[in-house]
C-alpha atoms as a PDB file:
ATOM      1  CA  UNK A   1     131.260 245.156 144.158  1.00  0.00           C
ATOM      2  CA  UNK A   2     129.275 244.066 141.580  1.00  0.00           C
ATOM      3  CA  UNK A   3     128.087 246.728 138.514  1.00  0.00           C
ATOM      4  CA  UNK A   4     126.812 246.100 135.068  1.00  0.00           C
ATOM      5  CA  UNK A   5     128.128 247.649 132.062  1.00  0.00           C
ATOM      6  CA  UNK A   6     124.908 248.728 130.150  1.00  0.00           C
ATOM      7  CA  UNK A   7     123.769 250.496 133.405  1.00  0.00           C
ATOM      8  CA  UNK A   8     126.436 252.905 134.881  1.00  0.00           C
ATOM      9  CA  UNK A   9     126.233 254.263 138.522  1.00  0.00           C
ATOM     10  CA  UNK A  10     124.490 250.994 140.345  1.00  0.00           C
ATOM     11  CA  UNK A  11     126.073 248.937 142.240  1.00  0.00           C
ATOM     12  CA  UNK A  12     125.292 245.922 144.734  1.00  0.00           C
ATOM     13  CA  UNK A  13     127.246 244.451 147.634  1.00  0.00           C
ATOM     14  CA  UNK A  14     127.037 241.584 150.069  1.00  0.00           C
ATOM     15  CA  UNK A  15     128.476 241.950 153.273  1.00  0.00           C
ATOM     16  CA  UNK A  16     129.306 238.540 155.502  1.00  0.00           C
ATOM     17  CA  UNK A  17     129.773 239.333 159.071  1.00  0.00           C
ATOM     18  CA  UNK A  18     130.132 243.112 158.659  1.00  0.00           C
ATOM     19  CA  UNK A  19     132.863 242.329 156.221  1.00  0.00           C
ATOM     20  CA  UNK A  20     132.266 242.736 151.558  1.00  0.00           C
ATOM     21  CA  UNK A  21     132.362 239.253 150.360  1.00  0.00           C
ATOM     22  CA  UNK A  22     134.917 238.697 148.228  1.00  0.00           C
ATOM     23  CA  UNK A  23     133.588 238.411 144.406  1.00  0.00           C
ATOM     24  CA  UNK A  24     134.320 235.545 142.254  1.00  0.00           C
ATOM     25  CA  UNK A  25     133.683 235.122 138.680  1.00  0.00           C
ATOM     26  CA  UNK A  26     133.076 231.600 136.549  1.00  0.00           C
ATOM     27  CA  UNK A  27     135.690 231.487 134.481  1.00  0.00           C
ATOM     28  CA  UNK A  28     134.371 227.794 133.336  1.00  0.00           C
ATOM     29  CA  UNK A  29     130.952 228.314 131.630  1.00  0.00           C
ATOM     30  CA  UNK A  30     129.519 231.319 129.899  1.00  0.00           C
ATOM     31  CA  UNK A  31     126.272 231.103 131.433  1.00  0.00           C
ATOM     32  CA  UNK A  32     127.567 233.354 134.305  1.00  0.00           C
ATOM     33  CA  UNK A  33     129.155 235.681 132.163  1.00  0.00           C
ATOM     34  CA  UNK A  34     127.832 239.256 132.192  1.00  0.00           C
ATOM     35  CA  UNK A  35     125.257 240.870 129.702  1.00  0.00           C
ATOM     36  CA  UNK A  36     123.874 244.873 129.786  1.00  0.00           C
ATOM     37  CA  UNK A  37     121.715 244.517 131.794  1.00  0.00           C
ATOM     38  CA  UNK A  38     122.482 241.636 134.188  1.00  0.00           C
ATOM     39  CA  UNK A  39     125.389 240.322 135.908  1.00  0.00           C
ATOM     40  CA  UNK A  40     126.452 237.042 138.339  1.00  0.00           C
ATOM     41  CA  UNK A  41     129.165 236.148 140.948  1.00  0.00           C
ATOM     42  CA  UNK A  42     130.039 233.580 143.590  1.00  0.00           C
ATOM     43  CA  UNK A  43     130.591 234.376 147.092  1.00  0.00           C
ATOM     44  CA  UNK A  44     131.445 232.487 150.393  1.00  0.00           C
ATOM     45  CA  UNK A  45     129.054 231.612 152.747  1.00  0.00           C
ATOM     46  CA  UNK A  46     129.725 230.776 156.272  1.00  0.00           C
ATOM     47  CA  UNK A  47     127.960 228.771 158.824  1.00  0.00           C
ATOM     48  CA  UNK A  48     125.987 230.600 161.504  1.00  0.00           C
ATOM     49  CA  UNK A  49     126.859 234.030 159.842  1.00  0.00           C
ATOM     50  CA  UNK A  50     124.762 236.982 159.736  1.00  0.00           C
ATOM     51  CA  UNK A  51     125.099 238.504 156.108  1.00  0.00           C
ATOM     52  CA  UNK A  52     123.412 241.814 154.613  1.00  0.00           C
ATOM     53  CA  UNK A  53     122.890 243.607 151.173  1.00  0.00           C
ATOM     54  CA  UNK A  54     123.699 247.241 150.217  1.00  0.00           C
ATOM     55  CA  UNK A  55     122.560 248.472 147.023  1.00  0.00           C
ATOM     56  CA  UNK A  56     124.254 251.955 146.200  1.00  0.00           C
ATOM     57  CA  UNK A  57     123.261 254.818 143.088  1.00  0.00           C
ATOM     58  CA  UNK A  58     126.361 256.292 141.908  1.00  0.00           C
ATOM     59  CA  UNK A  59     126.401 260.115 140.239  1.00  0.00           C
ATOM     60  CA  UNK A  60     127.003 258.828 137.142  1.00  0.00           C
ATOM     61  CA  UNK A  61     123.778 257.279 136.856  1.00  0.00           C
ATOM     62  CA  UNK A  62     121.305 258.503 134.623  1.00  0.00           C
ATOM     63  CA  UNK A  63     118.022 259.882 135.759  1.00  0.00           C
ATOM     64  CA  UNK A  64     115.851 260.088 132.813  1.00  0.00           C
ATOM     65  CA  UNK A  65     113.522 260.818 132.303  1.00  0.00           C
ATOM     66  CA  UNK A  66     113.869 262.895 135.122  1.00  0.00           C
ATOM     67  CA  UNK A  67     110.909 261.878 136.906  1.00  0.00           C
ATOM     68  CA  UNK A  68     111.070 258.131 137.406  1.00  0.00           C
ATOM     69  CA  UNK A  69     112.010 256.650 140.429  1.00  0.00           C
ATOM     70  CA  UNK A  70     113.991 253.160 141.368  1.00  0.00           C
ATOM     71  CA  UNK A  71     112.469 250.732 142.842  1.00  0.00           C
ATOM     72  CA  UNK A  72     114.566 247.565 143.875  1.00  0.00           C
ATOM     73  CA  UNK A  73     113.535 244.218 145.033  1.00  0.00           C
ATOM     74  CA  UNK A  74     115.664 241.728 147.233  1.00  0.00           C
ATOM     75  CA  UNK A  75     115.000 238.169 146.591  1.00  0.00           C
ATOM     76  CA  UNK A  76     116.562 235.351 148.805  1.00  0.00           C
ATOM     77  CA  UNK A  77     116.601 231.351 147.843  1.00  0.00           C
ATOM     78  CA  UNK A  78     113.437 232.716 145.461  1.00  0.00           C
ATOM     79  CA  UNK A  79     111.052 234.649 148.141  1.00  0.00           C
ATOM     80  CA  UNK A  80     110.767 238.426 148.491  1.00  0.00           C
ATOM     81  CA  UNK A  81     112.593 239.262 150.871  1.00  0.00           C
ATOM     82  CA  UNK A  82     112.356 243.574 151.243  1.00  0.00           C
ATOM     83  CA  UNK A  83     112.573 246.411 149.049  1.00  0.00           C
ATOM     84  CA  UNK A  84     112.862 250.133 148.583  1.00  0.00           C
ATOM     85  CA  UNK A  85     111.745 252.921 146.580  1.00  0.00           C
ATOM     86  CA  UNK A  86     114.216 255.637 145.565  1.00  0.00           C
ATOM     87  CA  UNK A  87     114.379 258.935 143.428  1.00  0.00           C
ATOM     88  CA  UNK A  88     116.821 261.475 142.285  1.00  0.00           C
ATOM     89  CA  UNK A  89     116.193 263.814 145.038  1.00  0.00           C
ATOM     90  CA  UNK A  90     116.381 261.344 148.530  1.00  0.00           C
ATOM     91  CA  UNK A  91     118.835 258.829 149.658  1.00  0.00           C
ATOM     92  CA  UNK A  92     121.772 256.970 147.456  1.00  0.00           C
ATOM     93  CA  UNK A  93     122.208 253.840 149.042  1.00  0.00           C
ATOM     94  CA  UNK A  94     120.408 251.418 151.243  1.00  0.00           C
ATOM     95  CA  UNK A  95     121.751 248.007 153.412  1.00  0.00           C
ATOM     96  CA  UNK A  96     119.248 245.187 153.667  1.00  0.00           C
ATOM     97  CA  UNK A  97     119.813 243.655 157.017  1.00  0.00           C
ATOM     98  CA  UNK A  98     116.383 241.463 157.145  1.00  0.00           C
ATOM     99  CA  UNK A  99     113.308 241.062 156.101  1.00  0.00           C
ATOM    100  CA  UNK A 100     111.124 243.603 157.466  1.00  0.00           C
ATOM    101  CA  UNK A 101     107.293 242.696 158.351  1.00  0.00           C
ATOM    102  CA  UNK A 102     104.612 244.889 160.310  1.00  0.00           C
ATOM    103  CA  UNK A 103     102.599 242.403 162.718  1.00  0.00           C
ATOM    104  CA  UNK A 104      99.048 241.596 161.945  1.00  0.00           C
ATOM    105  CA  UNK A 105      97.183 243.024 165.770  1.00  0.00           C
ATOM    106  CA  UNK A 106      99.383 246.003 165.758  1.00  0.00           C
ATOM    107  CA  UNK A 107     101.310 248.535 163.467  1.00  0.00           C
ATOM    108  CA  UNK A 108     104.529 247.896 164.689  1.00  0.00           C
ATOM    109  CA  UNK A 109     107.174 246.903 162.477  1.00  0.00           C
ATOM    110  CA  UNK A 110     110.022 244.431 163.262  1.00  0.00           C
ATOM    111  CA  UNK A 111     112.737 243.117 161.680  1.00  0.00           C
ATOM    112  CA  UNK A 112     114.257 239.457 161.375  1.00  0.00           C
ATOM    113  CA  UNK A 113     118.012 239.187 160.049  1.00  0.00           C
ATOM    114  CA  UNK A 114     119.450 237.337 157.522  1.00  0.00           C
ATOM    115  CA  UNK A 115     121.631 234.354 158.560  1.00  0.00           C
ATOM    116  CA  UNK A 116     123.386 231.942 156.742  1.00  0.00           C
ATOM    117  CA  UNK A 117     122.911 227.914 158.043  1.00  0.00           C
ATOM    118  CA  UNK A 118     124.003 224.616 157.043  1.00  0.00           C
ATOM    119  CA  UNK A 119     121.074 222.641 155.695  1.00  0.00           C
ATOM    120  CA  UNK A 120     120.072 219.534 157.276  1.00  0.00           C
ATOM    121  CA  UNK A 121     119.492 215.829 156.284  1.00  0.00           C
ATOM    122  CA  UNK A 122     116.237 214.357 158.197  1.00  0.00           C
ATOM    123  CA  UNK A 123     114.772 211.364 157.438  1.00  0.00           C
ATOM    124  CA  UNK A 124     111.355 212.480 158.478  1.00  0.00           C
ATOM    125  CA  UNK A 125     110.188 213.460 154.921  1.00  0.00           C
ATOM    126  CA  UNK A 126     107.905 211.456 152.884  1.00  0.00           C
ATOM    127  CA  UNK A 127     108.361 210.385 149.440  1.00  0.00           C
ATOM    128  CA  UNK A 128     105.854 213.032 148.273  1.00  0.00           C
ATOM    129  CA  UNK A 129     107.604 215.660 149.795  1.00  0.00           C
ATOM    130  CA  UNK A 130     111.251 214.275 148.213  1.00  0.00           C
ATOM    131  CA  UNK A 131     110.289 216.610 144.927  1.00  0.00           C
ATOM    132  CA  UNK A 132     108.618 219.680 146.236  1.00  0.00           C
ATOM    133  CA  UNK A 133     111.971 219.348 148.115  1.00  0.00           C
ATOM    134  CA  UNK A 134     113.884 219.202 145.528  1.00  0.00           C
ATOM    135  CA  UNK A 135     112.831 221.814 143.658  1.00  0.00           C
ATOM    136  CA  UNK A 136     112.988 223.784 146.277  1.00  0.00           C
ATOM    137  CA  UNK A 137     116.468 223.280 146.545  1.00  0.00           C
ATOM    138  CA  UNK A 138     117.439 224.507 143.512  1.00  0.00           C
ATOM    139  CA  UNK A 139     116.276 228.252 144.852  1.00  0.00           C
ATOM    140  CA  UNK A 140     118.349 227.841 147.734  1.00  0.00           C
ATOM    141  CA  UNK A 141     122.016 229.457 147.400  1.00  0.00           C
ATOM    142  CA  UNK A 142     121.005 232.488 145.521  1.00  0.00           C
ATOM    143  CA  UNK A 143     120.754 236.406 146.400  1.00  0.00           C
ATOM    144  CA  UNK A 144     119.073 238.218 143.805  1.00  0.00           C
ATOM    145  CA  UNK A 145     118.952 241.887 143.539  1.00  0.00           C
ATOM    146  CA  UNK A 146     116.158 243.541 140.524  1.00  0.00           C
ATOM    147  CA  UNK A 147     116.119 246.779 139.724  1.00  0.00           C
ATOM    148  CA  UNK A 148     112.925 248.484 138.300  1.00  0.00           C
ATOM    149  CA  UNK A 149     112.484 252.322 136.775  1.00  0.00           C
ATOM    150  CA  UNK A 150     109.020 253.105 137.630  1.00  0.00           C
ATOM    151  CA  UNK A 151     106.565 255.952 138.717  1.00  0.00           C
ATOM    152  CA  UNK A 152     105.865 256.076 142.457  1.00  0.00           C
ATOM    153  CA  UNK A 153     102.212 256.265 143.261  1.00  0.00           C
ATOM    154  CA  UNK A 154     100.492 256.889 146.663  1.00  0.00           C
ATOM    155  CA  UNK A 155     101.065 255.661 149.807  1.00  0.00           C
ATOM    156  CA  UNK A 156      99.157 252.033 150.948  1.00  0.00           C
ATOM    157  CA  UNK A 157      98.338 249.551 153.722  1.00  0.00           C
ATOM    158  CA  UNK A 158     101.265 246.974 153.598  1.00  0.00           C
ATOM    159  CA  UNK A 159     100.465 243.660 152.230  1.00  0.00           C
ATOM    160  CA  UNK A 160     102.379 241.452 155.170  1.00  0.00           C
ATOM    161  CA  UNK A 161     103.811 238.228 153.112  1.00  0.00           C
ATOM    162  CA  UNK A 162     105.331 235.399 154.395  1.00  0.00           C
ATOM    163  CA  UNK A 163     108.736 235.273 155.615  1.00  0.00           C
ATOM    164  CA  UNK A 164     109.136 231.546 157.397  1.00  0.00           C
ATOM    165  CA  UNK A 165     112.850 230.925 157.219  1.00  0.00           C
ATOM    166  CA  UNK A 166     112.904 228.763 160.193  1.00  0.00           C
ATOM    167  CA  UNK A 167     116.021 226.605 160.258  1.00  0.00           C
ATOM    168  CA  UNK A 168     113.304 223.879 159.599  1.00  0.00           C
ATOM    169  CA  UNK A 169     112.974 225.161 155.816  1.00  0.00           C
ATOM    170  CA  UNK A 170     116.649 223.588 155.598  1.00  0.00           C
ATOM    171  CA  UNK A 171     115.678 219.922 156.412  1.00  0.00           C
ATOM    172  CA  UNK A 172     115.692 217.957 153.266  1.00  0.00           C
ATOM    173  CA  UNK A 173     116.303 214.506 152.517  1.00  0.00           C
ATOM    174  CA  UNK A 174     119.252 212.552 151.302  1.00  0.00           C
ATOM    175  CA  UNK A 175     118.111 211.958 148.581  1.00  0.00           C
ATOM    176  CA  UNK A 176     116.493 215.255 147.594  1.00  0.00           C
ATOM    177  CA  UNK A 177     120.117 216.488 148.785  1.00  0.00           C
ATOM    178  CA  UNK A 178     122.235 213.747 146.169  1.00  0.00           C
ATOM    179  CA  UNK A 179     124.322 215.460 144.012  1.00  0.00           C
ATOM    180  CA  UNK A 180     123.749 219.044 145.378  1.00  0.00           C
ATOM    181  CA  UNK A 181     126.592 221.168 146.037  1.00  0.00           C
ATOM    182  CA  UNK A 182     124.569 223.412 148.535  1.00  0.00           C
ATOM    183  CA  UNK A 183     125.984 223.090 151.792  1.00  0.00           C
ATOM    184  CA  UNK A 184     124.086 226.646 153.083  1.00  0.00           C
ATOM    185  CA  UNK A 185     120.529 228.007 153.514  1.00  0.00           C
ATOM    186  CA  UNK A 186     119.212 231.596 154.590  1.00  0.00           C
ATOM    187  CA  UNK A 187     117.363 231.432 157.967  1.00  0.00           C
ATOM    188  CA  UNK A 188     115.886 234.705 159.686  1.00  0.00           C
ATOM    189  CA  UNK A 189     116.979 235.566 163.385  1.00  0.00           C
ATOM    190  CA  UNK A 190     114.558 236.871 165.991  1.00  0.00           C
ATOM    191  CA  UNK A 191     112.318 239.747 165.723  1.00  0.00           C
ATOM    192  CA  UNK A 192     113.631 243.097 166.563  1.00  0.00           C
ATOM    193  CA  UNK A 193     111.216 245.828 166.745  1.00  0.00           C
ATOM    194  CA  UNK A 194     112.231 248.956 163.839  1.00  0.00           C
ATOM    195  CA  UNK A 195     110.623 252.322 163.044  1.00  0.00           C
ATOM    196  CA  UNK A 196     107.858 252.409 161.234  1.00  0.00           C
ATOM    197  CA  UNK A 197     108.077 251.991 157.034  1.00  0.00           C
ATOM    198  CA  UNK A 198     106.105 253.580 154.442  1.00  0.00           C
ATOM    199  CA  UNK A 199     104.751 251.696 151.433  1.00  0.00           C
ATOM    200  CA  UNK A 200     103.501 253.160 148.330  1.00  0.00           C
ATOM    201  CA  UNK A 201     102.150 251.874 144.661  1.00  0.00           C
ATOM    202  CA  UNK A 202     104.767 251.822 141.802  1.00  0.00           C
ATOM    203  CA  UNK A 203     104.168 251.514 137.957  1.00  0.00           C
ATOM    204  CA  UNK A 204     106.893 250.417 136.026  1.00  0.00           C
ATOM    205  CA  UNK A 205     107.741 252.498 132.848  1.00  0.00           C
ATOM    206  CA  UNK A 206     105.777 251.489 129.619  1.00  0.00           C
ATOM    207  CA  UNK A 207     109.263 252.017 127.639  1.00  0.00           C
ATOM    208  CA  UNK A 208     110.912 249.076 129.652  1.00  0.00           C
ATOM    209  CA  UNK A 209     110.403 245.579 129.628  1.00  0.00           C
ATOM    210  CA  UNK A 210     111.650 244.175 133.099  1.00  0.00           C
ATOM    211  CA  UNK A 211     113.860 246.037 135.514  1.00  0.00           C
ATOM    212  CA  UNK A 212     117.004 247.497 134.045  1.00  0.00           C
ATOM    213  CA  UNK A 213     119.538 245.922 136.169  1.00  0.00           C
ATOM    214  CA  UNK A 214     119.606 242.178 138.104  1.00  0.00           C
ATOM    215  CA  UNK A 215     122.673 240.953 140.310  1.00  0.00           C
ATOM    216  CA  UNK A 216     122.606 237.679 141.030  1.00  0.00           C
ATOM    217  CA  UNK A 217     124.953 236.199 144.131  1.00  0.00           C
ATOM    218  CA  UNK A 218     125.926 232.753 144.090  1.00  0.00           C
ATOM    219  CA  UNK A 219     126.350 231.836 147.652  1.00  0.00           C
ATOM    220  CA  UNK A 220     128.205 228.474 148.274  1.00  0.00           C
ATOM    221  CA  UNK A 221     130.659 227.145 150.819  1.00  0.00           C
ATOM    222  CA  UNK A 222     134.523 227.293 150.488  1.00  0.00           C
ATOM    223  CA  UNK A 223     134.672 223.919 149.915  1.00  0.00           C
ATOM    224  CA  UNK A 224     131.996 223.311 146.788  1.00  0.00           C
ATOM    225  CA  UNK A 225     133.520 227.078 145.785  1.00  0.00           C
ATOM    226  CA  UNK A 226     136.991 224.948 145.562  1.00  0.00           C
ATOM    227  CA  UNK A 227     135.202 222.168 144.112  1.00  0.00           C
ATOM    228  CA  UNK A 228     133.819 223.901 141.003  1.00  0.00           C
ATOM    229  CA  UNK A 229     136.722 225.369 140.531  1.00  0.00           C
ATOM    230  CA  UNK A 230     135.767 228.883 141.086  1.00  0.00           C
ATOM    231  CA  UNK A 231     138.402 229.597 143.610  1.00  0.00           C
ATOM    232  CA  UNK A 232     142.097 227.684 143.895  1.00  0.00           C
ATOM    233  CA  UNK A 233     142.874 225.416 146.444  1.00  0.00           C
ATOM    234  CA  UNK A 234     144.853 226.590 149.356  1.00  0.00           C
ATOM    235  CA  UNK A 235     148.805 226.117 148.524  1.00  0.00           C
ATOM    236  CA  UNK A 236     150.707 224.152 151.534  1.00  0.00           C
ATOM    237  CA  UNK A 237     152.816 226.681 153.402  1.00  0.00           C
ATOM    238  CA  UNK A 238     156.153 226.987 152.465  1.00  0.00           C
ATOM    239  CA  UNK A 239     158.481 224.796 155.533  1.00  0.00           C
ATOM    240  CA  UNK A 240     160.986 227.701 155.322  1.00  0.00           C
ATOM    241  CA  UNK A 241     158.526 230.068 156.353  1.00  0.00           C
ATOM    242  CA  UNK A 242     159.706 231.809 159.489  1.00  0.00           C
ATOM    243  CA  UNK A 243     163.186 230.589 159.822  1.00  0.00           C
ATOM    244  CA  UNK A 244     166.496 232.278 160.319  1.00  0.00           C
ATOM    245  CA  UNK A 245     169.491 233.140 158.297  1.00  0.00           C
ATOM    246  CA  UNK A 246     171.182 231.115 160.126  1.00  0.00           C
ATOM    247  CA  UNK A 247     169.068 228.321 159.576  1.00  0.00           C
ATOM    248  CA  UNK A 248     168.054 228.662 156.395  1.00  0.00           C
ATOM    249  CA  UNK A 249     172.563 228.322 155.557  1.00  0.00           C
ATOM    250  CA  UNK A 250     172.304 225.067 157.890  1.00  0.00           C
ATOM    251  CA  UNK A 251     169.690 223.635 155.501  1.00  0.00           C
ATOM    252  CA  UNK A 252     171.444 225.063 152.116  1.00  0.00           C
ATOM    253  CA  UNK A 253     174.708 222.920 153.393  1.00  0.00           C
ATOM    254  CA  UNK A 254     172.470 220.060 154.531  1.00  0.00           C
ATOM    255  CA  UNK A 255     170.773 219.577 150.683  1.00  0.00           C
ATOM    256  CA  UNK A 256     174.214 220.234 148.909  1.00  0.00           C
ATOM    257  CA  UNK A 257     176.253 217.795 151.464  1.00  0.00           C
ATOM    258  CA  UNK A 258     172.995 215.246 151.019  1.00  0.00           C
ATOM    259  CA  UNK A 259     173.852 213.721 147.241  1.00  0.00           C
ATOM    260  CA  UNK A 260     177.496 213.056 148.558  1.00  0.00           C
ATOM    261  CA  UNK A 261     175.822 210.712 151.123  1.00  0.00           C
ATOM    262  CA  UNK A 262     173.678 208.860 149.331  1.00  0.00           C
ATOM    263  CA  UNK A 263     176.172 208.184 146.772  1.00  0.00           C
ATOM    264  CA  UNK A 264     178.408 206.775 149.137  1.00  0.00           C
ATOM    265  CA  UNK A 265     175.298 204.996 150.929  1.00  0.00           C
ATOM    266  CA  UNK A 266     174.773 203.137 147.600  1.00  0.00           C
ATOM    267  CA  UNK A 267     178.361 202.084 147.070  1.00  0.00           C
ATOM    268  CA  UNK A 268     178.098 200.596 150.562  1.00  0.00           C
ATOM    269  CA  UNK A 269     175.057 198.936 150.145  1.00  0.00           C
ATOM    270  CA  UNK A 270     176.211 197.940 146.601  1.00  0.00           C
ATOM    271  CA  UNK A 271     179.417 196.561 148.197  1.00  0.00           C
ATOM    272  CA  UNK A 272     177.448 194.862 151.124  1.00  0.00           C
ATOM    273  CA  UNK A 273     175.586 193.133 148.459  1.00  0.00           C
ATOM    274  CA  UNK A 274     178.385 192.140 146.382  1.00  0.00           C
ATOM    275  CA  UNK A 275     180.415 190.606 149.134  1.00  0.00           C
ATOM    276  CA  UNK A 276     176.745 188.770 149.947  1.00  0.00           C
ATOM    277  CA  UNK A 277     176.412 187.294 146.640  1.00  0.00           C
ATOM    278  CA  UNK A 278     180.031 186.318 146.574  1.00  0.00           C
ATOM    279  CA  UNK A 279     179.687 184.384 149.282  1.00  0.00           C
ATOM    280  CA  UNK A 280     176.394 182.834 149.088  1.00  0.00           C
ATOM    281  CA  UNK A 281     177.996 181.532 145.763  1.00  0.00           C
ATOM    282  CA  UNK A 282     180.974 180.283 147.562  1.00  0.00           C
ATOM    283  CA  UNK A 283     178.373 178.135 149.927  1.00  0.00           C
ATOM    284  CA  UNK A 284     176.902 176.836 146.988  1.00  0.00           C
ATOM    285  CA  UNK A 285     179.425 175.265 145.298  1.00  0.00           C
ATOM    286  CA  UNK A 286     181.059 174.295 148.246  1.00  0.00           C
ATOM    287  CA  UNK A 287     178.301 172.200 149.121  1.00  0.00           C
ATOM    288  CA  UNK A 288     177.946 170.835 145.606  1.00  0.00           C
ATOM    289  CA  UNK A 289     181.416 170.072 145.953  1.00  0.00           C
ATOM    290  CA  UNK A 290     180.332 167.857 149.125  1.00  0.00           C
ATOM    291  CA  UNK A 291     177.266 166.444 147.812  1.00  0.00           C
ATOM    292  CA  UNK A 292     178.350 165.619 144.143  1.00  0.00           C
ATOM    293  CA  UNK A 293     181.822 163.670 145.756  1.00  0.00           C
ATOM    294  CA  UNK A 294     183.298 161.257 142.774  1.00  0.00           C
ATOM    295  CA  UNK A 295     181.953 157.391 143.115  1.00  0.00           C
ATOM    296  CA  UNK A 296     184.451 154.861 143.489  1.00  0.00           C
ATOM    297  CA  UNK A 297     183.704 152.349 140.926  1.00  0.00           C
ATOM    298  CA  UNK A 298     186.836 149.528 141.337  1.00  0.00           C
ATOM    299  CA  UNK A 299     186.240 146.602 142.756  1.00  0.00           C
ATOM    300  CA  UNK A 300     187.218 146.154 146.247  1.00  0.00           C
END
């Protein structure tokens, strides 16, 4: 659960799978660290995993003046994703599932889910695509979360935006993709039809400069989450795990019997050798006893 200090009673969450993602901090460079009105942390993505965003208004918050209203914004890899509108009197909490669209020919609404993917290398880019590419990449991996005090206005027509997110918005080249540690993109499922939303104008309060509050979610794999150091590396499970009493004595008397054994192994082997050089000395001199045989030197 991520808060901020210089705004009590808001609070955002990320749920992977139907499950809170565990938060992680960066304890290795300030830039993450937390200021009043802002705040960052890692979590794990996982492949082919349907992920969602609740953003919750706590009693303690404070509504003044009394008749602004909140109005928070859901940003994915950099693009809009949805929003809401909220004031003291109506709901406390909302869960962003997808982004939500109304279809051009009709007034329907529908919804497409977030899902996290692996991103692709494809070799069918050209070079003049390698940077827009690139900087996209640096977007990807990030859930961002603004929160706005503002007036709300009356209602209007929805302004439909974009929401592509095919898995071919994940299909970068390797070298756009050298020395990236994002292994995961946000795609959007199929459309599922949804109730009908209303949309209405907001001003933001001429006392504030920018929204009050921004959580920002670091999404990265396990692995480049071990690699930077943000989480530990799994410890090897302990090989007496699961074993018996009786076992457990068996091995106690094994590793106190065991220096006893090698000591004697080494007086053996040291012995073996001993008796080896011994006798390969004995060889030698016995055949330099042959070969170096006094010469007769009388006269026959």
């Amino acid at each position: 659960m991520a808060v901020i200090d210089g705004v009590s009673g808001l609070e955002v969450t990320v749920e992977v799978a139907g499950q809170t993602a565990t938060e992680y901090e960066d304890h290795h460079t300030s830039s993450n660290a937390s200021s009043d009105k802002s705040v960052t942390r890692y979590i794990e993505s996982k492949d082919d995993t349907e992920f969602s965003v609740t953003f919750r208004i706590n009693p303690s918050y404070a509504w003044e003046p009394s008749h602004h209203s909140l109005e928070v914004r859901l940003w994915i890899d950099g693009d809009y994703a949805t929003g809401a509108i909220f004031s003291k009197h109506h709901a406390r909490s909302i869960t962003f599932y997808g982004a939500e669209r109304q279809r051009s020919d009709t007034t329907q609404w529908y919804r497409r889910k977030f899902k996290f993917s692996a991103l692709k290398i494809s070799d069918h880019h050209s070079l003049s695509k390698d940077d827009i590419k690139k900087n996209r990449l640096k977007k990807i991996g990030t859930v961002l979360v603004t929160v706005t005090r503002c007036v709300a206005g009356k209602e209007i027509p929805f302004r439909n935006k974009a929401a592509p997110h095919d898995e071919s918005a994940l299909e970068f080249s390797e070298k756009a993709m050298k020395g990236s540690a994002i292994a995961h993109g946000m795609i959007l499922t199929r459309e599922e039809e949804i109730s009908n939303r209303q949309t209405i104008s907001v001003q933001p309060l001429d006392s504030d400069n920018g929204p009050i509050a921004t959580f920002n979610f670091l999404y990265r794999s396990r692995d480049a989450l071990r690699a930077g150091m943000i989480i530990g590396r799994t410890p090897s499970p302990d090989p007496t795990d699961g074993m018996s009493i009786e076992d457990l004595r068996r091995l106690a008397r094994e590793r106190l019997e065991m220096p006893v054994k090698i000591e004697a192994k080494v007086k053996r082997e040291w012995d073996d050798t001993k008796d080896s050089i011994e006798n390969r000395s004995l060889f030698v001199n016995v055949k330099r006893s042959r070969r170096e045989s006094p010469i007769d030197l009388t006269d026959d």
